[in-house]
Protein backbone atom coordinates (compact mmCIF):
# COMPACT_ATOMS: atom_id res chain seq x y z
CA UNK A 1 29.06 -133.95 -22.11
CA UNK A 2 26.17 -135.39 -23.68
CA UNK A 3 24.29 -135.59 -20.44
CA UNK A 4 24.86 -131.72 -20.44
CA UNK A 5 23.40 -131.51 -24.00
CA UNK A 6 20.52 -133.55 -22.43
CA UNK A 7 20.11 -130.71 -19.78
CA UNK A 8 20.23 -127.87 -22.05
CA UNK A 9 17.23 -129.64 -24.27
CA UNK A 10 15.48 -129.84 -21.40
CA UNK A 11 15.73 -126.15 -20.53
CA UNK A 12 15.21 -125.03 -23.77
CA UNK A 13 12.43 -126.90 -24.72
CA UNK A 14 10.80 -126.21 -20.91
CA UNK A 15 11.73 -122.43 -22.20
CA UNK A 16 9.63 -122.90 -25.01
CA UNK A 17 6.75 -123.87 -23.15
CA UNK A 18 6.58 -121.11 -20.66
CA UNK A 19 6.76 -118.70 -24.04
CA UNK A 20 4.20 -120.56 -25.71
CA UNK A 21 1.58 -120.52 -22.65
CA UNK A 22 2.01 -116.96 -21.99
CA UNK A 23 1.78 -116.99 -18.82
CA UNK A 24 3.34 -117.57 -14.97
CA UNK A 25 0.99 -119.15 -12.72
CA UNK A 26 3.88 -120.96 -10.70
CA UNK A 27 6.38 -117.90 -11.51
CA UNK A 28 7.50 -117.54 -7.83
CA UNK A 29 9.02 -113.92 -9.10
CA UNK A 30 7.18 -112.92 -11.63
CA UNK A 31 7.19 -112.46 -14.93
């Protein structure tokens, strides 16, 4: 369970990221 929590963090806060750059250089599909 908390390893799942872990994951989710992980998402969101790579989520966050992509928002906050703008931008998908490595977006294989696209924006």
């Amino acid at each position: 369970m908390r390893r799942h929590l872990k994951v989710v963090l992980l998402l969101a806060a790579l989520l966050a990221f992509i928002v906050n750059e703008g931008n998908f250089p490595w977006w294989p599909w696209g924006p």
